[in-house]
N, C-alpha and C. Protein backbone atom coordinates (compact mmCIF):
# COMPACT_ATOMS: atom_id res chain seq x y z
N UNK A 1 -17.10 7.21 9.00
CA UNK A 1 -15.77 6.98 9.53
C UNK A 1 -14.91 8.22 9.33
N UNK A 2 -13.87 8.32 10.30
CA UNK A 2 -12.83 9.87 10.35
C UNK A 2 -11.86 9.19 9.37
N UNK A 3 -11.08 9.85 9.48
CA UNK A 3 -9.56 9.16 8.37
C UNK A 3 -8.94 8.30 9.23
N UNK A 4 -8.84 8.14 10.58
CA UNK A 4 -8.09 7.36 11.33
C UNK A 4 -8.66 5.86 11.25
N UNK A 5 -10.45 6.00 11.70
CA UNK A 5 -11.14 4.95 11.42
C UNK A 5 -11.21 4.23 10.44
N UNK A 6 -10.93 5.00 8.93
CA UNK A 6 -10.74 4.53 7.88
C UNK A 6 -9.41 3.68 7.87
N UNK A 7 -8.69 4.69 7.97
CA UNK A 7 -7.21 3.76 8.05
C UNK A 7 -6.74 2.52 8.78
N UNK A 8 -7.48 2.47 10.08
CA UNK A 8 -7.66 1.39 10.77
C UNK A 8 -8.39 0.21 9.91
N UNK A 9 -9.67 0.41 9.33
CA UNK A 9 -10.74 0.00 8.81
C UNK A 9 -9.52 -1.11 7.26
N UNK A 10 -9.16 0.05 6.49
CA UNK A 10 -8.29 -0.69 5.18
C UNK A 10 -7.12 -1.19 6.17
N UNK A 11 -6.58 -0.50 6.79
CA UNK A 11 -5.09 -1.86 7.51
C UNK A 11 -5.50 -3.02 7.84
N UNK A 12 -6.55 -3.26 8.71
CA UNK A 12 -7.07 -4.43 9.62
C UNK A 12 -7.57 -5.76 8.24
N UNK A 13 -7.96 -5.07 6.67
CA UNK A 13 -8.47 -5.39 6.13
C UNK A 13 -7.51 -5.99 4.59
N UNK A 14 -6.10 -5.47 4.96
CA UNK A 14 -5.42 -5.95 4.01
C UNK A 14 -4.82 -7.59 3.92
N UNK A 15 -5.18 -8.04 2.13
CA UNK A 15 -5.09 -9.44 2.76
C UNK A 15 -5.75 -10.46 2.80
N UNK A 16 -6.66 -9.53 3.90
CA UNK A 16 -8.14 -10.77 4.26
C UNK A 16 -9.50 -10.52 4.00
N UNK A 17 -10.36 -11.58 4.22
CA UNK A 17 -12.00 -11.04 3.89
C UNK A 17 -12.46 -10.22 4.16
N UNK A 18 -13.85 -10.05 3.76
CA UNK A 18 -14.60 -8.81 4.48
C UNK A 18 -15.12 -9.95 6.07
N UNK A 19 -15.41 -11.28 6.11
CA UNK A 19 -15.91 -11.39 7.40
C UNK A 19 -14.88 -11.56 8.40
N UNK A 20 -13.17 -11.93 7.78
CA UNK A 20 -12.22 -11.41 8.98
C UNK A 20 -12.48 -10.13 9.28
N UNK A 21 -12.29 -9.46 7.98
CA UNK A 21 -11.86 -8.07 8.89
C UNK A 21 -13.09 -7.76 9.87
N UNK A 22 -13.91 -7.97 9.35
CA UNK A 22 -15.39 -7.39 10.35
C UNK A 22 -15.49 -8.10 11.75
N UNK A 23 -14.50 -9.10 11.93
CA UNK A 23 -14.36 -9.74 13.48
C UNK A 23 -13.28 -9.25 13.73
N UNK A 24 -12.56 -8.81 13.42
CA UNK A 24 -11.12 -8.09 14.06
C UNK A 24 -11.52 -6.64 14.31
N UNK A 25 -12.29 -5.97 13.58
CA UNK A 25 -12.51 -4.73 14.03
C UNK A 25 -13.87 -4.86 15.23
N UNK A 26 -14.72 -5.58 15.09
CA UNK A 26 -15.30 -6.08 16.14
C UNK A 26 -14.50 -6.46 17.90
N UNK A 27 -13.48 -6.98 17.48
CA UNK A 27 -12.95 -7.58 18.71
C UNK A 27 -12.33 -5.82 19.30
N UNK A 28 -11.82 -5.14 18.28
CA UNK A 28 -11.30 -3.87 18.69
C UNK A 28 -12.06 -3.03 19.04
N UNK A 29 -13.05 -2.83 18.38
CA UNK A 29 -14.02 -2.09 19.42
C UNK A 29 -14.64 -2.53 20.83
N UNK A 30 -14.73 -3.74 20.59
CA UNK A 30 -15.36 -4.33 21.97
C UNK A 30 -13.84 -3.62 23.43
N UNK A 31 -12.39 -3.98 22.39
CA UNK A 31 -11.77 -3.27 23.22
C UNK A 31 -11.34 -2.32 23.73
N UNK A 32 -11.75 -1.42 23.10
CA UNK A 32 -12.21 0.23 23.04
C UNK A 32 -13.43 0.82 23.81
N UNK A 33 -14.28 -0.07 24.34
CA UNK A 33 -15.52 0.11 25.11
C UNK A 33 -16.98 0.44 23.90
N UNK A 34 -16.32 -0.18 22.62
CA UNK A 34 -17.22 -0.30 21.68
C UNK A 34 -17.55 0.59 20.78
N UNK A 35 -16.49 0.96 20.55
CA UNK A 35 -16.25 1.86 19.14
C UNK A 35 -14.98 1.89 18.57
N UNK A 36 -14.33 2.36 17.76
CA UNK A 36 -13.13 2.39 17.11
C UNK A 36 -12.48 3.68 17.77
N UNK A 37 -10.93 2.69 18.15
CA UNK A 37 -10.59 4.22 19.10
C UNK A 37 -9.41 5.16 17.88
N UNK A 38 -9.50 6.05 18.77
CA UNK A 38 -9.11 7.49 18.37
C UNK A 38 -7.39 7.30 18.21
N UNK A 39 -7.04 8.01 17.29
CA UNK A 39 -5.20 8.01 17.55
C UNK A 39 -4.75 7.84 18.75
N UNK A 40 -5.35 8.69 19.62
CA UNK A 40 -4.48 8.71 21.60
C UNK A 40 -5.02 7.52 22.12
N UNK A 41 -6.29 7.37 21.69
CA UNK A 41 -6.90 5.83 22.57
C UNK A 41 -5.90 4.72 22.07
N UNK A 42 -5.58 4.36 20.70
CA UNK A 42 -4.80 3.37 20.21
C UNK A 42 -3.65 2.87 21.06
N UNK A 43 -3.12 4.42 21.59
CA UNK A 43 -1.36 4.41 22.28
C UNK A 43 -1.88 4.11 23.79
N UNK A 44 -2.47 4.42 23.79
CA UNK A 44 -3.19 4.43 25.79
C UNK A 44 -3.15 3.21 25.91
N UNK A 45 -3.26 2.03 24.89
CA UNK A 45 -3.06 0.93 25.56
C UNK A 45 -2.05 -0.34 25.06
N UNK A 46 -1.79 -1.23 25.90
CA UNK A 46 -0.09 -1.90 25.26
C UNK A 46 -0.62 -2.85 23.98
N UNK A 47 0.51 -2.09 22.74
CA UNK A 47 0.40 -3.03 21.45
C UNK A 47 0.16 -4.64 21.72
N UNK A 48 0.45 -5.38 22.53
CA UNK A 48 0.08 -7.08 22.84
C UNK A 48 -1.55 -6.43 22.91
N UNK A 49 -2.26 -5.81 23.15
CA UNK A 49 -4.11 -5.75 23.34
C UNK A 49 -4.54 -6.16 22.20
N UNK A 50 -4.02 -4.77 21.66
CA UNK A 50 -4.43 -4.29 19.79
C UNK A 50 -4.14 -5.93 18.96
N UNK A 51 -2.80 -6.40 19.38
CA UNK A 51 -2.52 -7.57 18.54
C UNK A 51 -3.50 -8.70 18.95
N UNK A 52 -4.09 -9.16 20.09
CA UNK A 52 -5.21 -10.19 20.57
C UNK A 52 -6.46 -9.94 19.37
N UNK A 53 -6.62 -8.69 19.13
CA UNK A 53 -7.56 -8.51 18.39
C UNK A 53 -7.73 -9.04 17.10
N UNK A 54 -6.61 -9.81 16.75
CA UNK A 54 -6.51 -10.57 15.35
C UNK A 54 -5.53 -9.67 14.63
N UNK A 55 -4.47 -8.59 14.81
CA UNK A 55 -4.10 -7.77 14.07
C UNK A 55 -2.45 -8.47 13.82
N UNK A 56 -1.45 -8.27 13.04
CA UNK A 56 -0.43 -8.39 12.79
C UNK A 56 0.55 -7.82 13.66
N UNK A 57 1.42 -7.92 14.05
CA UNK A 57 2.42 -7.04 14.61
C UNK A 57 2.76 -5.69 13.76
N UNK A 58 2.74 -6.46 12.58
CA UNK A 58 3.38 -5.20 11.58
C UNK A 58 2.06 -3.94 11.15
N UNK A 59 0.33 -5.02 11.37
CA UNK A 59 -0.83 -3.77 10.97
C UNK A 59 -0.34 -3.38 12.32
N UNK A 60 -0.28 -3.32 13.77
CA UNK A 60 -0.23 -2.67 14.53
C UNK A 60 0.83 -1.72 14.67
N UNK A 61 1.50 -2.33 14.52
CA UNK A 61 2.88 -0.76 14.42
C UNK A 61 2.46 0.32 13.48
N UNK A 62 1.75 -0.33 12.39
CA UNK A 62 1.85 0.60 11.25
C UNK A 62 0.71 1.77 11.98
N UNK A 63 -0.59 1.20 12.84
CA UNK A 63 -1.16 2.21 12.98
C UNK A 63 -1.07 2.55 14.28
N UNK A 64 0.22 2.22 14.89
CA UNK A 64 0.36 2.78 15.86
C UNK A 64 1.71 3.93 15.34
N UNK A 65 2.38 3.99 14.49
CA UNK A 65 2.83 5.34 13.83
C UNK A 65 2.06 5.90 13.06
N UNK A 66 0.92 5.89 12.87
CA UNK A 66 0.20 6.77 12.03
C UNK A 66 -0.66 7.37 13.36
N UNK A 67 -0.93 6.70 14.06
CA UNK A 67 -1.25 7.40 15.88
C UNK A 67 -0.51 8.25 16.21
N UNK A 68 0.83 7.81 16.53
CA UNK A 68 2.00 8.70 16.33
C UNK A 68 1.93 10.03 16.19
N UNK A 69 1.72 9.92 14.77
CA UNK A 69 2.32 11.01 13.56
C UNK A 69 1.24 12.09 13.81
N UNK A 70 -0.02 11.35 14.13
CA UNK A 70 -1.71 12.51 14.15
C UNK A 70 -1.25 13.32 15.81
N UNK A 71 -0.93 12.61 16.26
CA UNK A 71 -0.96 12.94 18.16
C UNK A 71 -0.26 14.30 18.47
N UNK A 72 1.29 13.67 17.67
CA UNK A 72 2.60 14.90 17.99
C UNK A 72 2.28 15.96 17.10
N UNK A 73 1.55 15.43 16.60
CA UNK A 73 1.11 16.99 15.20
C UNK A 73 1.94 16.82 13.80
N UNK A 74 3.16 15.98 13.41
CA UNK A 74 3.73 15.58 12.16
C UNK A 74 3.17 15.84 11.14
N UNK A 75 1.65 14.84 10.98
CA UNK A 75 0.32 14.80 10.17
C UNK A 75 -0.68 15.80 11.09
N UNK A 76 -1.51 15.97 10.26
CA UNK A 76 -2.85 17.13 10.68
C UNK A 76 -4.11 16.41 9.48
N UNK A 77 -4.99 15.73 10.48
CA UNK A 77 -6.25 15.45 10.15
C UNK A 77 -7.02 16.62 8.67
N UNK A 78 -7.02 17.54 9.62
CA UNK A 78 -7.77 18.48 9.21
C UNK A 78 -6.95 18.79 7.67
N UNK A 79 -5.89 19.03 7.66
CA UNK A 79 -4.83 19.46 6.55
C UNK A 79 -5.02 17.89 5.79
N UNK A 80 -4.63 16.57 5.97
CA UNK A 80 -4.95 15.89 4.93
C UNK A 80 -6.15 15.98 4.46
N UNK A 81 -7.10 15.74 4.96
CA UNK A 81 -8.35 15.84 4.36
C UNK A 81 -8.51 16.90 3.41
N UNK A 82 -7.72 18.00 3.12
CA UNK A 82 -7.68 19.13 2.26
C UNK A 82 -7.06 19.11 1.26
N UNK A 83 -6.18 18.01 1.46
CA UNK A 83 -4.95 17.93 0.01
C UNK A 83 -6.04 17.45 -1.14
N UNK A 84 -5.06 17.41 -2.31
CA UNK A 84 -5.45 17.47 -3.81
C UNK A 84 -5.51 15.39 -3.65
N UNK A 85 -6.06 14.45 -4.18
CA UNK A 85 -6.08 13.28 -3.59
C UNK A 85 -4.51 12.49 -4.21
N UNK A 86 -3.61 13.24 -5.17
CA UNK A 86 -2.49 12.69 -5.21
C UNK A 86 -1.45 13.04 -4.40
N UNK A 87 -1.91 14.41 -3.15
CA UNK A 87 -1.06 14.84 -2.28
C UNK A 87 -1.26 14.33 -1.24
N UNK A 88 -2.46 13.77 -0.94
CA UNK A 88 -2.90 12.97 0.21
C UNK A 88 -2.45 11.62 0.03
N UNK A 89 -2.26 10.92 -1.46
CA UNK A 89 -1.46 9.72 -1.09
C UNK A 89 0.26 9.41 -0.53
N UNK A 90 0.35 10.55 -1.41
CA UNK A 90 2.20 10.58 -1.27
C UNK A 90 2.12 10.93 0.41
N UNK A 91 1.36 11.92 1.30
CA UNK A 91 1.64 11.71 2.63
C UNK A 91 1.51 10.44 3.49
N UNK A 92 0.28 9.92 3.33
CA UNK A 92 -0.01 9.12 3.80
C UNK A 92 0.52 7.61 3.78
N UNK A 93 1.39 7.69 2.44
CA UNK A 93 1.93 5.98 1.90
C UNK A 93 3.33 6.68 2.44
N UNK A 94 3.82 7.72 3.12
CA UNK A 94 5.18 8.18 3.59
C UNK A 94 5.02 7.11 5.03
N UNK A 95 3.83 6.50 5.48
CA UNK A 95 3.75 6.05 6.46
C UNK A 95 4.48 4.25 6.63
N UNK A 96 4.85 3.56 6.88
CA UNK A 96 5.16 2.30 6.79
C UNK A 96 3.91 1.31 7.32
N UNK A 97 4.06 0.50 6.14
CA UNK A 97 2.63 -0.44 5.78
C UNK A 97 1.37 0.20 5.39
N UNK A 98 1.57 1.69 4.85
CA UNK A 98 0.04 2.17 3.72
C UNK A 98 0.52 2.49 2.66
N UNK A 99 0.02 1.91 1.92
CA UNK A 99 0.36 1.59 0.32
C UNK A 99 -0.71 2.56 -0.32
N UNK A 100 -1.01 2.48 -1.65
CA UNK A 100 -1.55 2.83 -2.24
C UNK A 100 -3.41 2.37 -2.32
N UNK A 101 -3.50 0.88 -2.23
CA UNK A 101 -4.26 0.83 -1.83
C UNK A 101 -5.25 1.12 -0.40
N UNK A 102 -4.59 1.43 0.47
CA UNK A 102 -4.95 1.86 1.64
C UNK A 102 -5.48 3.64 1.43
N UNK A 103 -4.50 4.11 1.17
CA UNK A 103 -4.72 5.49 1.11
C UNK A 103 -6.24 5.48 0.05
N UNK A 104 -6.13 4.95 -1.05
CA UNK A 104 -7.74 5.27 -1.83
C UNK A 104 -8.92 5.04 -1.29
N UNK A 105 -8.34 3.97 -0.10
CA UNK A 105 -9.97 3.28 0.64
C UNK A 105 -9.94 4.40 0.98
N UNK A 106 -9.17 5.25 2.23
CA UNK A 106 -9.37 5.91 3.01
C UNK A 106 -10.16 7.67 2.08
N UNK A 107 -9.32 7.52 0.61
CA UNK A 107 -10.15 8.84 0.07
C UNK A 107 -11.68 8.69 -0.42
N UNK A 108 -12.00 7.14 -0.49
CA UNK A 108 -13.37 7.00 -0.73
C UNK A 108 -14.04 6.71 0.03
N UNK A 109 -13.47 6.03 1.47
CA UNK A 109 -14.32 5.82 2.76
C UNK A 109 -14.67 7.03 3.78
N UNK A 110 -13.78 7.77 4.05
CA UNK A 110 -13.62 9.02 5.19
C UNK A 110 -13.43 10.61 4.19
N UNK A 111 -12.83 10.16 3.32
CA UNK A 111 -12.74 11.34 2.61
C UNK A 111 -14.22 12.28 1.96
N UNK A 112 -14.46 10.66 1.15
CA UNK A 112 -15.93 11.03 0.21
C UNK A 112 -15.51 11.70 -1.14
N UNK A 113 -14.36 11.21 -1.43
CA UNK A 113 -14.16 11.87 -2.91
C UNK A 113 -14.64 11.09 -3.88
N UNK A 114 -15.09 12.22 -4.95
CA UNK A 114 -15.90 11.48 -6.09
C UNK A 114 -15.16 10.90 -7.41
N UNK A 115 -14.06 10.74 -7.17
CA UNK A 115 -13.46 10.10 -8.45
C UNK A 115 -12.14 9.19 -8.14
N UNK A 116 -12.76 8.20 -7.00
CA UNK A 116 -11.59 7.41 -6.89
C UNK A 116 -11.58 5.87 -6.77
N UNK A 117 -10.71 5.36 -7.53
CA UNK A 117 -11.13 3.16 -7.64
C UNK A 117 -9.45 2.73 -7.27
N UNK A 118 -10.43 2.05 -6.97
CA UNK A 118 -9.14 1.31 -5.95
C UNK A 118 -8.29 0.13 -7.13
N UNK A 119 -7.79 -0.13 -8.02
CA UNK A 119 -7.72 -1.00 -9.00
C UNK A 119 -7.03 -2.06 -8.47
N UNK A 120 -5.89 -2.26 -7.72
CA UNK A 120 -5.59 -3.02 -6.73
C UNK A 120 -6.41 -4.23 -6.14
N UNK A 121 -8.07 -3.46 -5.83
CA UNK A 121 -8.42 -4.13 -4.91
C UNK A 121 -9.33 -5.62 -5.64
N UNK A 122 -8.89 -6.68 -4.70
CA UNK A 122 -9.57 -7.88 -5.57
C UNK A 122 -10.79 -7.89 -5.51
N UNK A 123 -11.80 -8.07 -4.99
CA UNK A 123 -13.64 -8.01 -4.73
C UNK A 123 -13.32 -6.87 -6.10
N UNK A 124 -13.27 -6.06 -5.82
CA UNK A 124 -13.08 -4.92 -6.99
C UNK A 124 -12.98 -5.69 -8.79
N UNK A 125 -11.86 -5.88 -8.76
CA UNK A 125 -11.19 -6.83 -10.22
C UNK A 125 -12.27 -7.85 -10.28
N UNK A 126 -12.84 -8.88 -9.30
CA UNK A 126 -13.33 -9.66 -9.43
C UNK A 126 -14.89 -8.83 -10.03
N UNK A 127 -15.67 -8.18 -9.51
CA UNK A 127 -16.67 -7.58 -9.93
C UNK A 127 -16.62 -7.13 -11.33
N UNK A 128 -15.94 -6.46 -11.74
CA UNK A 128 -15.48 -5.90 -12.96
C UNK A 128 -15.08 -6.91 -13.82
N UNK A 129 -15.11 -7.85 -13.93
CA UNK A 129 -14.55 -9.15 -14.35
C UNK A 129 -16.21 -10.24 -14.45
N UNK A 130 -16.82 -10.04 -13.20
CA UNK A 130 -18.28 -10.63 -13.72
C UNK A 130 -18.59 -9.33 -14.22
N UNK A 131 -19.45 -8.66 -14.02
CA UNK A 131 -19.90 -7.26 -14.45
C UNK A 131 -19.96 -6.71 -15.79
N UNK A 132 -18.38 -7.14 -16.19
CA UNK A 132 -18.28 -6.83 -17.33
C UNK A 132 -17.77 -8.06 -18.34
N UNK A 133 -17.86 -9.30 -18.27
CA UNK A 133 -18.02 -10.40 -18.37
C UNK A 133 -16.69 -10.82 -19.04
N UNK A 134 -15.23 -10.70 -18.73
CA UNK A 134 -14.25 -10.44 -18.98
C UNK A 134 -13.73 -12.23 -18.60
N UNK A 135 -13.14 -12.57 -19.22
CA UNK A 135 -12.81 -13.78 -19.49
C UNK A 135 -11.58 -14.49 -18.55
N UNK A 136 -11.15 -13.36 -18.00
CA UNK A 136 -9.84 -13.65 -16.95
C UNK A 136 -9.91 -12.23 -15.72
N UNK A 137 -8.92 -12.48 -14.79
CA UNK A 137 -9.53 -11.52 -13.61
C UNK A 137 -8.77 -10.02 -14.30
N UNK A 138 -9.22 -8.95 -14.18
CA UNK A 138 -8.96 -8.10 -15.02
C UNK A 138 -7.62 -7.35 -14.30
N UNK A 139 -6.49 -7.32 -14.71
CA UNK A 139 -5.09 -6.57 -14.40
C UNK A 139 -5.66 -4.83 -13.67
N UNK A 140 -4.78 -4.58 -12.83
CA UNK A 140 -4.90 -3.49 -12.15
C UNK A 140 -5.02 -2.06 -13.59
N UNK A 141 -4.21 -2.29 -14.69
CA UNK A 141 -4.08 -1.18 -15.48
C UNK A 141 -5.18 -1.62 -16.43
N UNK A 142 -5.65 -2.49 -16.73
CA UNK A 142 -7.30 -3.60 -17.13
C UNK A 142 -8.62 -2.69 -16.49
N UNK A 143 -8.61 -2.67 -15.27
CA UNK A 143 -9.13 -2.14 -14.30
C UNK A 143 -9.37 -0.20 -14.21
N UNK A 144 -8.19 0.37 -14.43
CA UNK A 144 -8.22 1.61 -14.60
C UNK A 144 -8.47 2.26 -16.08
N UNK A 145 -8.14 1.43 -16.83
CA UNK A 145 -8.99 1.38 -18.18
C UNK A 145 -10.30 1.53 -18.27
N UNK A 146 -11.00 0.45 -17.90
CA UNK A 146 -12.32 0.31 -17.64
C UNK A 146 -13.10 1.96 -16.84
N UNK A 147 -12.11 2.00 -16.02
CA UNK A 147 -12.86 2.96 -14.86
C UNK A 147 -12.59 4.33 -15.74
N UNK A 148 -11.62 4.78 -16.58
CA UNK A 148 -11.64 6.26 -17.19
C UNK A 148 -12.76 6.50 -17.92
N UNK A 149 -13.93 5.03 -18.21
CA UNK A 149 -15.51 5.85 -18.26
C UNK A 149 -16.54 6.70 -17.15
N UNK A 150 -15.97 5.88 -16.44
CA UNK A 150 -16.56 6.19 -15.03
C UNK A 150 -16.33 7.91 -15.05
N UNK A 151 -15.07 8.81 -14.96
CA UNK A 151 -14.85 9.53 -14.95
C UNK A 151 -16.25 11.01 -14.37
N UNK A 152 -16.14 11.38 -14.07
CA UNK A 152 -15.40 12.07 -12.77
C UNK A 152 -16.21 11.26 -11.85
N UNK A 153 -17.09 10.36 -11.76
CA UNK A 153 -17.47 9.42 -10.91
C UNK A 153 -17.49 8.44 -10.31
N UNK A 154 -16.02 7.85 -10.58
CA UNK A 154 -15.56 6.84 -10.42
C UNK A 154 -15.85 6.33 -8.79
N UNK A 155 -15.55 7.05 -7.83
CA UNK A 155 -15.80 6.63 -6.71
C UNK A 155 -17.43 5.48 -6.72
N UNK A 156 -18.24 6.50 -7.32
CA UNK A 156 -20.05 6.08 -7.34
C UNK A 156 -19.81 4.73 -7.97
N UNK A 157 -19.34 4.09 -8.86
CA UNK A 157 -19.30 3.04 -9.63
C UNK A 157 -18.61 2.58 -9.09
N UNK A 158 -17.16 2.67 -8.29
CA UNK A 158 -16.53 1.95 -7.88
C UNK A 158 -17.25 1.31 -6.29
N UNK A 159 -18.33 2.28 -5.36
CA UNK A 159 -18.62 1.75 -4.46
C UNK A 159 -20.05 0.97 -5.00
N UNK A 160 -20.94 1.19 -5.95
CA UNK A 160 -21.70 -0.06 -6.81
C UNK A 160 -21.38 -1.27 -6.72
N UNK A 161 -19.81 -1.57 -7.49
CA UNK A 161 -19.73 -2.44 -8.02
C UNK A 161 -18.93 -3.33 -6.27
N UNK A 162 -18.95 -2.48 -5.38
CA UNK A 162 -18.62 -3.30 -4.14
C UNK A 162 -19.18 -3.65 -3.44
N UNK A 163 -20.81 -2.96 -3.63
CA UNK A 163 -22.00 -3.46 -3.25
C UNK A 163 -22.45 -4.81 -3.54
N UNK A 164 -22.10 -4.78 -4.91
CA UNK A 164 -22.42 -6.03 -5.81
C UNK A 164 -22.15 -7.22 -5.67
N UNK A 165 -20.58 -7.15 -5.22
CA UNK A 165 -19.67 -8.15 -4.67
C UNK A 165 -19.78 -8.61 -3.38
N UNK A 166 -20.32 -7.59 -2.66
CA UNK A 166 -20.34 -8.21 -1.28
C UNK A 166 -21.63 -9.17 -0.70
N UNK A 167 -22.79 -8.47 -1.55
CA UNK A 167 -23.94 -8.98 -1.64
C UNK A 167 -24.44 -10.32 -3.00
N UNK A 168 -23.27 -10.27 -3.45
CA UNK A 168 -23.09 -11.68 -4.50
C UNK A 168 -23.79 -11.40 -5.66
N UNK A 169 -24.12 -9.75 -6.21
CA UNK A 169 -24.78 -10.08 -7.34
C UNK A 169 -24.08 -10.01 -8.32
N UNK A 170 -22.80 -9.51 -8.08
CA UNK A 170 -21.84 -9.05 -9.52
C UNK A 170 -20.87 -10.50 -9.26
């Protein structure tokens, strides 16, 4: 996935399951001619499409200004992908409706950086919580505790333990 796809990928996905999101991004590609479209493809067609697709009014605006922002040149693909990953969040959460959790998917999904956990994320807490056999669901700062073993590999353990969860073994 590019950073856009990513970003699409965590917006469409905030919230809800992994088998919503995987039919909402399904329905969007099917409306795309079967792939995930591009910043300019997004705008090329009227926000009521994007929203049929199962999306929010508010995920659609949000990534239809982050379409925006890549198109007119504001943001630069190439230039985020280069920032330091606490300079890439502060740009990217400058956006309305990407939070913090969004931006980390996107540095461990499209990015590929090796030291990043999403602590936020529930499948996440929940894994770490069986995994590590923790008696209640483990707090976001619970969570980043845990992960400063991980260190500088956190990403590798953090996409493990989402393996785990999705496939029901953790």
């Amino acid at each position: 996935m590019d950073l856009y796809d990513a970003v699409l990928f965590q917006v469409a996905g905030q919230q809800l399951s992994v088998a919503a999101t995987r039919r909402i991004l399904s329905r969007i590609e099917t409306l795309f001619g079967g792939h995930l479209p591009t910043p300019a493809e997004l705008l090329s067609v009227e926000p009521g499409s994007v929203r049929l697709a199962g999306l929010s009014w508010r995920k659609v605006g949000t990534l239809r200004d982050l379409a925006e922002r890549l198109t007119d040149g504001r943001l630069n693909e190439e230039v985020l992908s280069k920032l330091p990953d606490e300079d890439f969040i502060a740009e990217i959460t400058a956006v309305p409706g990407i939070g913090p959790w969004t931006a980390q998917g996107v540095l461990l999904i499209a990015l590929q950086r090796e030291d990043v956990v999403l602590p936020g994320d529930l499948a996440l807490r929940k894994a770490i919580q069986r995994v590590y056999q923790i008696d209640h669901l483990p707090t976001q700062q619970e969570v980043l505790a845990i992960a400063e073993k991980w260190r500088p590999y956190r990403s590798l353990a953090t996409s493990y333990l989402f393996s785990a969860a999705y496939d029901g073994t953790a």
